[in-house]
Protein backbone atom coordinates (compact mmCIF):
# COMPACT_ATOMS: atom_id res chain seq x y z
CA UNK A 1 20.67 15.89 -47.46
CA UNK A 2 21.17 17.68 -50.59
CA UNK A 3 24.52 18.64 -50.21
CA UNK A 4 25.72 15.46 -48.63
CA UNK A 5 28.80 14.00 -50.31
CA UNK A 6 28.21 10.60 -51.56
CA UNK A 7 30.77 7.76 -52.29
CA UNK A 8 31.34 6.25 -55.81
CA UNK A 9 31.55 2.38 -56.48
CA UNK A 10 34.84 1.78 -57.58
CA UNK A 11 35.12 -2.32 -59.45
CA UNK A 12 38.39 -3.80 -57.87
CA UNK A 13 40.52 -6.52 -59.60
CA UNK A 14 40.10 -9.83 -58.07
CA UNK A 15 43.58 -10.71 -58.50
CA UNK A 16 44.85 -7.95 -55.98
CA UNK A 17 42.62 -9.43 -53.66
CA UNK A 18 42.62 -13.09 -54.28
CA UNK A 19 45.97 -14.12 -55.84
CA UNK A 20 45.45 -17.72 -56.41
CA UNK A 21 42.30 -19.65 -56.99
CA UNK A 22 43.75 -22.96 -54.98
CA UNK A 23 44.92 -20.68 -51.90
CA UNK A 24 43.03 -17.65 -51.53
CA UNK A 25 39.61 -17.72 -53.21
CA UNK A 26 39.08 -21.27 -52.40
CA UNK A 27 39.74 -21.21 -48.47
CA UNK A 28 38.30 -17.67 -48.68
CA UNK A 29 34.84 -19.06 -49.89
CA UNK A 30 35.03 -22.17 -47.44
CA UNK A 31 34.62 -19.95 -44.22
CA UNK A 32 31.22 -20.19 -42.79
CA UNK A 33 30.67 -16.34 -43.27
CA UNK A 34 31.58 -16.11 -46.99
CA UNK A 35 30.22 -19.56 -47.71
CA UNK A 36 26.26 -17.59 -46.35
CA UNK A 37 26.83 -14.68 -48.78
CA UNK A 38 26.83 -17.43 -51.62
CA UNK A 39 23.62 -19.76 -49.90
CA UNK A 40 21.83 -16.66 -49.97
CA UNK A 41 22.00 -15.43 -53.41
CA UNK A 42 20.92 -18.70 -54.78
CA UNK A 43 18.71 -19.27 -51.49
CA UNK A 44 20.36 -22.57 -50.67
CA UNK A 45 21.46 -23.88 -46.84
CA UNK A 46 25.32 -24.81 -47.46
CA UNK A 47 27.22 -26.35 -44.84
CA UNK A 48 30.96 -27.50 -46.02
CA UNK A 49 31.66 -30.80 -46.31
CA UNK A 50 35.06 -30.46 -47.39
CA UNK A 51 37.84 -28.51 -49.61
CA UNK A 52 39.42 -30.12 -52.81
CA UNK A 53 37.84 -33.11 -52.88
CA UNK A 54 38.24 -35.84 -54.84
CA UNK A 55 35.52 -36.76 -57.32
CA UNK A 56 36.90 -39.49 -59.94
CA UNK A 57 40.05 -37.70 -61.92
CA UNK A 58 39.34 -34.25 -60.68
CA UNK A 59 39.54 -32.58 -56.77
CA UNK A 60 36.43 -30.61 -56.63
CA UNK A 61 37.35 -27.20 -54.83
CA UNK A 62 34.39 -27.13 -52.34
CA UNK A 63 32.27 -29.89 -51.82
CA UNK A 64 28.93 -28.66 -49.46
CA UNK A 65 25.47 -30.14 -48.46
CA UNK A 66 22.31 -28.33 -48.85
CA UNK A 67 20.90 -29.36 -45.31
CA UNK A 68 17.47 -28.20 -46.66
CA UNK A 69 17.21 -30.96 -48.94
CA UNK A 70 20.72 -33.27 -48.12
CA UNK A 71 21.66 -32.96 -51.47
CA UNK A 72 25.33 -32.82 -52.32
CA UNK A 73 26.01 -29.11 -53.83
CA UNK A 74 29.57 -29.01 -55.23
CA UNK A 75 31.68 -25.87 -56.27
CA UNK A 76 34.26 -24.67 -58.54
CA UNK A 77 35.98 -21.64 -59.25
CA UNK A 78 37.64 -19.59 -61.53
CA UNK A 79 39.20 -16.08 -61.44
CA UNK A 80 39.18 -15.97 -65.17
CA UNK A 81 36.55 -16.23 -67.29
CA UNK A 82 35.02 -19.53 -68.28
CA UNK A 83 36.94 -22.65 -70.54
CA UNK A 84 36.39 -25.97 -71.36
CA UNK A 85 38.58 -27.31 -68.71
CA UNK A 86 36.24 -26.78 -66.64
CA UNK A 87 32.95 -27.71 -68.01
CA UNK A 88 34.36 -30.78 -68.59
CA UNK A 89 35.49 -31.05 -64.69
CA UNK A 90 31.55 -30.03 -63.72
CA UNK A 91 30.03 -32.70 -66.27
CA UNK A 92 32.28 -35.31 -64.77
CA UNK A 93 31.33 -34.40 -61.11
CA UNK A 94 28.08 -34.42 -61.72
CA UNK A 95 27.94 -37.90 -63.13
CA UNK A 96 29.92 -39.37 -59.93
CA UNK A 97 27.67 -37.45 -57.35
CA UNK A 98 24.72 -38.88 -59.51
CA UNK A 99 22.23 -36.23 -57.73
CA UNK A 100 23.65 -32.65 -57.12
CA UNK A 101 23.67 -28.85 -57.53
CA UNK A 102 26.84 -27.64 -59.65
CA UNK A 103 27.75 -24.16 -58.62
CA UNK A 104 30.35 -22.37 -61.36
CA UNK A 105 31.90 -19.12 -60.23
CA UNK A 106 33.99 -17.35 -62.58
CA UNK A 107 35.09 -13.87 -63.42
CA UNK A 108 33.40 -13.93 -66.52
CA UNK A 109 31.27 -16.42 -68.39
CA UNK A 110 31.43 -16.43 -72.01
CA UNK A 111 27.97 -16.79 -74.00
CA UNK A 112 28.96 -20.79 -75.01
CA UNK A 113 29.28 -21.57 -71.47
CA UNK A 114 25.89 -19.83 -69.99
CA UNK A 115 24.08 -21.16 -72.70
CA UNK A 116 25.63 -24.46 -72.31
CA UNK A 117 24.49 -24.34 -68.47
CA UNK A 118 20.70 -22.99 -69.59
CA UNK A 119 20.84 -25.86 -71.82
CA UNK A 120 21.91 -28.51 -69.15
CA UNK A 121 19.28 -27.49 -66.71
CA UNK A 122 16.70 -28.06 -69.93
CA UNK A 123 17.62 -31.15 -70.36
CA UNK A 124 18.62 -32.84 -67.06
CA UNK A 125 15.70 -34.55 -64.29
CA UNK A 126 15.32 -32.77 -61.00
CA UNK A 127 18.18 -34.42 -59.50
CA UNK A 128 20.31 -31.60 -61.09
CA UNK A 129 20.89 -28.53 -61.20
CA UNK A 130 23.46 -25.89 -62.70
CA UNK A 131 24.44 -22.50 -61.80
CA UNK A 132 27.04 -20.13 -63.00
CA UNK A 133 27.57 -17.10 -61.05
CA UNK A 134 30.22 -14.72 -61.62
CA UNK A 135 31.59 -13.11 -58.62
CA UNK A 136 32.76 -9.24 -58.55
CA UNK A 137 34.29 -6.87 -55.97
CA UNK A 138 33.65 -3.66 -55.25
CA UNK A 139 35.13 -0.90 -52.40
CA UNK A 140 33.65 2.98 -51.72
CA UNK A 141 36.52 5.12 -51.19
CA UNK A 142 39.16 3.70 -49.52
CA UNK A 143 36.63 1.09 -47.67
CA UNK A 144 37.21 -2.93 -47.89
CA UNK A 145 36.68 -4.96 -50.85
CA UNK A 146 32.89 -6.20 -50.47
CA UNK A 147 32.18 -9.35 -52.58
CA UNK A 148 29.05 -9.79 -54.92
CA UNK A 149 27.97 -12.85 -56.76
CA UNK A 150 25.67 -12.40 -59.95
CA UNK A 151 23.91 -14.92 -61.31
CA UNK A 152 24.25 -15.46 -64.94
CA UNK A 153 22.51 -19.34 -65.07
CA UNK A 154 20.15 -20.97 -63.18
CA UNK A 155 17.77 -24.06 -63.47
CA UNK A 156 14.27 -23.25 -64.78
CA UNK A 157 11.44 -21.61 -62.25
CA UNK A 158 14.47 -21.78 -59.51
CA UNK A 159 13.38 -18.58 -57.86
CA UNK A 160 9.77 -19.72 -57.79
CA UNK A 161 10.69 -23.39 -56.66
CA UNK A 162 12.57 -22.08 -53.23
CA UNK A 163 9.66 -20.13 -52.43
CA UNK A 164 7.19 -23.09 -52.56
CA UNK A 165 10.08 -25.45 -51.45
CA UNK A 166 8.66 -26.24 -48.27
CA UNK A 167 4.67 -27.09 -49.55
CA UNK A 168 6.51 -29.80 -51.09
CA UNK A 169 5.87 -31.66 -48.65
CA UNK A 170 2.19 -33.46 -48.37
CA UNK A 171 0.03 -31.11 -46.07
CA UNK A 172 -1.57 -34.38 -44.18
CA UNK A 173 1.20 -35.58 -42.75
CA UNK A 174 2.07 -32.07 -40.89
CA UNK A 175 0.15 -31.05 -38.09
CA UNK A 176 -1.46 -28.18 -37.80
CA UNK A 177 0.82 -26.28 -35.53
CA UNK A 178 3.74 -27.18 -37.81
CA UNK A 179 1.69 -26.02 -41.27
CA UNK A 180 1.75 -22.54 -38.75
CA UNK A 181 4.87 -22.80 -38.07
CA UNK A 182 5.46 -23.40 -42.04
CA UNK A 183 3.58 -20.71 -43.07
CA UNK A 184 4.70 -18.02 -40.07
CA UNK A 185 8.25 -18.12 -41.59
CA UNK A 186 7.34 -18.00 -44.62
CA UNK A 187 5.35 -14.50 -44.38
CA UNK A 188 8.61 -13.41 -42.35
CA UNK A 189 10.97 -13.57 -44.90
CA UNK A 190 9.63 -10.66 -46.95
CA UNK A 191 9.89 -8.81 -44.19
CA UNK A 192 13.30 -9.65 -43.28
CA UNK A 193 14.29 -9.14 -46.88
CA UNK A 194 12.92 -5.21 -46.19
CA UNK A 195 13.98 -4.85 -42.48
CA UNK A 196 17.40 -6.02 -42.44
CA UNK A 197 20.62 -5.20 -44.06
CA UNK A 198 22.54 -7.94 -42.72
CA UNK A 199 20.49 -11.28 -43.23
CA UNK A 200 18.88 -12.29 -46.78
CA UNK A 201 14.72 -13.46 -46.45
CA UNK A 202 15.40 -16.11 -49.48
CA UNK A 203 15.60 -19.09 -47.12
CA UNK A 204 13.14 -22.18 -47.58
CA UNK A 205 10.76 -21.70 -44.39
CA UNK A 206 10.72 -24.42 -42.21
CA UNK A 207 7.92 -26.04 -40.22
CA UNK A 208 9.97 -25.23 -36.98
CA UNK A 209 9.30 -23.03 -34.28
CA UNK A 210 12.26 -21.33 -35.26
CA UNK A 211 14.68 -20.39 -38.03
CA UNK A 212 18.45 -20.15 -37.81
CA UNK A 213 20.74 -17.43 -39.33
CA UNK A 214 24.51 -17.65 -39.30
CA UNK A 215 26.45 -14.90 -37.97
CA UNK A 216 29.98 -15.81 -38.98
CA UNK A 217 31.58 -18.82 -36.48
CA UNK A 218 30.60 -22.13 -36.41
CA UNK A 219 28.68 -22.80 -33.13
CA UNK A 220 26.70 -19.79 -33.52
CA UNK A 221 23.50 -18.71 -34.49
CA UNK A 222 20.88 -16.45 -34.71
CA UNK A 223 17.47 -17.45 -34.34
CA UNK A 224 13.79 -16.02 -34.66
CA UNK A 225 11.38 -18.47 -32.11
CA UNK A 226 7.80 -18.56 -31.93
CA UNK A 227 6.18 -20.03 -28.70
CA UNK A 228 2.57 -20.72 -29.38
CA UNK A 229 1.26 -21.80 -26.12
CA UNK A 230 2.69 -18.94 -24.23
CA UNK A 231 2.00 -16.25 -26.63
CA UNK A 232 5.67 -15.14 -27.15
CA UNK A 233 8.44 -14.70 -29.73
CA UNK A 234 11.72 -14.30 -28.94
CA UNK A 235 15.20 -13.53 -31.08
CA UNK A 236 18.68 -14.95 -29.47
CA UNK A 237 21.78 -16.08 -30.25
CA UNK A 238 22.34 -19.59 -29.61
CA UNK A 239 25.61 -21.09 -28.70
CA UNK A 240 26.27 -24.27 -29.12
CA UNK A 241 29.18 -27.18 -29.19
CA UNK A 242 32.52 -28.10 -27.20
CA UNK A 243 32.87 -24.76 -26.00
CA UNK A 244 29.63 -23.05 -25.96
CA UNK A 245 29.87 -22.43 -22.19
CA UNK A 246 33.17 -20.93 -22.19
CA UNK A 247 32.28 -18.28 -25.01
CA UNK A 248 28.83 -17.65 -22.97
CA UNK A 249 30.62 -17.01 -20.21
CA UNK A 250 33.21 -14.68 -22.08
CA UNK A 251 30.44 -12.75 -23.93
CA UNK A 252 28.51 -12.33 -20.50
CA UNK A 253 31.36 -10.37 -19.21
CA UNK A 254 30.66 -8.00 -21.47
CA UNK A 255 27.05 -7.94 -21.30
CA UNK A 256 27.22 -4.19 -19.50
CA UNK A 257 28.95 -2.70 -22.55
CA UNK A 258 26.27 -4.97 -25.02
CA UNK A 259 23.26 -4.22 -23.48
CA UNK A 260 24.43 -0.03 -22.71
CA UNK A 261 25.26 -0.53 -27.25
CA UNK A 262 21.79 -2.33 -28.19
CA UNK A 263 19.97 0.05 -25.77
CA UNK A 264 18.01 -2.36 -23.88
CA UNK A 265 18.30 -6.00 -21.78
CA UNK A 266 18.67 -9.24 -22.55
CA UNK A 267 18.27 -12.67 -20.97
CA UNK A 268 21.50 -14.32 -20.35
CA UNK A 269 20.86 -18.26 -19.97
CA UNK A 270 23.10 -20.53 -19.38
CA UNK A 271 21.00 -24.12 -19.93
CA UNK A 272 21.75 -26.61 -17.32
CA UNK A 273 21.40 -29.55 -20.06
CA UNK A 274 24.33 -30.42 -22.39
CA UNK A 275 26.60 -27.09 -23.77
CA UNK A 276 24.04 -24.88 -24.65
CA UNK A 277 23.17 -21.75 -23.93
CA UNK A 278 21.49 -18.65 -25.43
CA UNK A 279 21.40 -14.70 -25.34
CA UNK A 280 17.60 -13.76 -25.83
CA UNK A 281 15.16 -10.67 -25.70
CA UNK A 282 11.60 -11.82 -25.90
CA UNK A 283 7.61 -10.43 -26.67
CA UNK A 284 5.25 -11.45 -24.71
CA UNK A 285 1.94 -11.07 -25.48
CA UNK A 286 2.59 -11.93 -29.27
CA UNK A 287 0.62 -14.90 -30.00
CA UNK A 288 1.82 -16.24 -33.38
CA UNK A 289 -1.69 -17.81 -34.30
CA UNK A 290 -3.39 -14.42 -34.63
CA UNK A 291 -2.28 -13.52 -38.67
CA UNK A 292 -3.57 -9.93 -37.93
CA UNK A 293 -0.40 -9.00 -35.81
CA UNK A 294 2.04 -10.83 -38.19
CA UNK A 295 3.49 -7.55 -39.31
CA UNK A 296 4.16 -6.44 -36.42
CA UNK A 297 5.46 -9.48 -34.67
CA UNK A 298 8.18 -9.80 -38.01
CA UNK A 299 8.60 -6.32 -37.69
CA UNK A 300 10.16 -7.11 -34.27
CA UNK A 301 11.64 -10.48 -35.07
CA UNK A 302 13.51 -8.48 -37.88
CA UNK A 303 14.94 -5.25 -35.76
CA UNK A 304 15.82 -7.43 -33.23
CA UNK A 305 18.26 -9.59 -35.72
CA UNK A 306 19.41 -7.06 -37.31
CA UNK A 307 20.54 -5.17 -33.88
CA UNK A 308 22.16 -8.59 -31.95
CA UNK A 309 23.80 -9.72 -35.38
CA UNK A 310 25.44 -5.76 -35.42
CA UNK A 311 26.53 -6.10 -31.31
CA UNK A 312 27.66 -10.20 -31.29
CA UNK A 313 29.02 -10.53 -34.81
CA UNK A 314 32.79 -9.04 -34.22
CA UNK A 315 32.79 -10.29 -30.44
CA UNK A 316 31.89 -14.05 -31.16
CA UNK A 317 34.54 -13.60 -33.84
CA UNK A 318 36.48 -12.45 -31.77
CA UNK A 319 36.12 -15.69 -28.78
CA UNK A 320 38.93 -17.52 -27.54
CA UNK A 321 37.83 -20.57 -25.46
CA UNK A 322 41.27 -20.40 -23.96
CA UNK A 323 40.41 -16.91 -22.29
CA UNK A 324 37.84 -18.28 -19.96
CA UNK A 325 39.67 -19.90 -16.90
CA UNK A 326 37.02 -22.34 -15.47
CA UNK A 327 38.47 -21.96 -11.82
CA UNK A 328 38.32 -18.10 -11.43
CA UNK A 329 35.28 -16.94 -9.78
CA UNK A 330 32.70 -15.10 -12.21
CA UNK A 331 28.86 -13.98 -11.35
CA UNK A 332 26.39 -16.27 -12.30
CA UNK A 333 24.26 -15.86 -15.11
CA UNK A 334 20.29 -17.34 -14.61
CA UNK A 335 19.93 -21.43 -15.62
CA UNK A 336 16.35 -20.75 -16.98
């Protein structure tokens, strides 16, 4: 190991990437993949909404919703460093949305503006918040341009409010296999946050039996389950929408090849009801009320992401519905 050769971090310029803010950053940070990077540095759940939209005088260049609270979050970026302009733009979005989360990204924030940010999230009810991030790239060697956002303002205690985000709630009016269910994905998220290089444990947990994780395409997800009353846990992706059966049945053609990469088998389930259908290994004998075995059942839950997000995420980028002709024979995968 000693004598292994090791690759330098090399800063790139964001204008040889990103040319224009309006039509290259903007539509850049819209896709559902780049759009996660950014939900889970500031441990947010963004889903777009919509791309320069208006908001009184000024087009806003993203507008999202935080689906963990329904809260509008709106963003707008810069590939210089901070100015006026812009502030102005935020101050006046924020009093049209009336409750939101303002998300600056900039090259480079000058003191007046992070301070002026620090300051609004002093002053401002719970209804608001600020943050400026600036964003950086960075390449090894001749490797791609990987983004990173840093986060130079934030509203007070943030950090400590997502993790106790979801006892927000009153405690009577859960049940007790959702406060479980609460407080299962909750202790999972460390462990994620150790386990896994390509998901982030910041998320708020939910009282669910399951949490989702993107993995780049709309339609998709990957999701940790918990089944209580069979003792089980199970990871899968889980298709969903117009054309969910079409891409199931196009992945399943290559299950030899994804199976023969991951090293073991999956369940291939094509749901009878609606478009559904879901690619699943399962635990049995895991039985999510015993806390002694947490570790080990996140342990799994974690490996088991992190090895179907490295196998699915190119090929379900990769999908064309229009590849699957519906009339050509095929095997049958199970309906369980």
């Amino acid at each position: 190991m000693a004598d292994e050769t090791l690759g330098r971090l090399e800063k790139v310029d964001l204008r040889d990437v990103w040319t224009s803010e309006a039509s290259d950053f903007t539509p850049w940070l819209a896709r559902e993949e780049n759009l996660s990077v950014l939900a889970d540095t500031l441990g947010l759940e963004l889903e777009l909404e919509a791309e320069e939209k208006a908001v009184g005088p000024f087009r806003a260049d993203i507008l999202c919703r935080d689906t963990g609270s329904n809260a509008w979050v709106l963003i707008e970026n810069q590939l210089e460093r901070t100015d006026h302009n812009h502030l102005g733009q935020l101050l006046t979005y924020a009093s049209g949305l009336q409750a939101v989360t303002i998300i600056w990204i900039a090259s480079r924030f000058t003191e007046e503006h992070r301070s002026t940010l620090d300051w609004l999230n002093r002053i401002t009810d719970t209804g608001f918040h600020f943050f400026g991030l600036e964003v950086e790239l960075w390449r090894i060697g001749e490797s791609s341009p990987a983004p990173k956002f840093n986060i130079v303002s934030k509203p007070n205690d943030w950090s400590r409010s997502v993790a106790q985000a979801a006892r927000a709630m009153d405690e009577t009016e859960l049940s007790e296999t959702r406060i479980l269910q609460r407080d299962y994905w909750a202790a999972f998220q460390p462990v994620l946050n150790k386990v896994s290089n390509a998901f982030s444990g910041n998320r708020t947990p939910q009282a669910y039996a399951f949490m989702s994780y993107p993995i780049g395409r709309s339609g998709f997800s990957l999701n940790p389950v918990i089944h209580i009353r069979n003792r089980q846990i199970r990871t899968e992706l889980y298709l969903t929408g117009r054309n969910a059966k079409a891409f199931f049945h196009l992945l399943h053609v290559q299950k030899e090849a994804v199976e023969r990469e991951l090293g073991y088998g999956l369940e291939w389930h094509e749901l009878p009801a609606g478009n559904d259908s879901r690619i699943a290994i399962c635990l049995n004998d895991a039985d999510p009320r015993d806390q002694t075995d947490w570790s080990r059942q996140h342990e799994w839950l974690a490996m088991r992401l992190n090895e179907l997000h490295r196998v699915f995420a190119s090929r379900v980028r990769a999908l064309d519905a229009d590849d699957w002709p519906l009339d050509e024979g095929r095997e049958e995968p199970s309906q369980d």
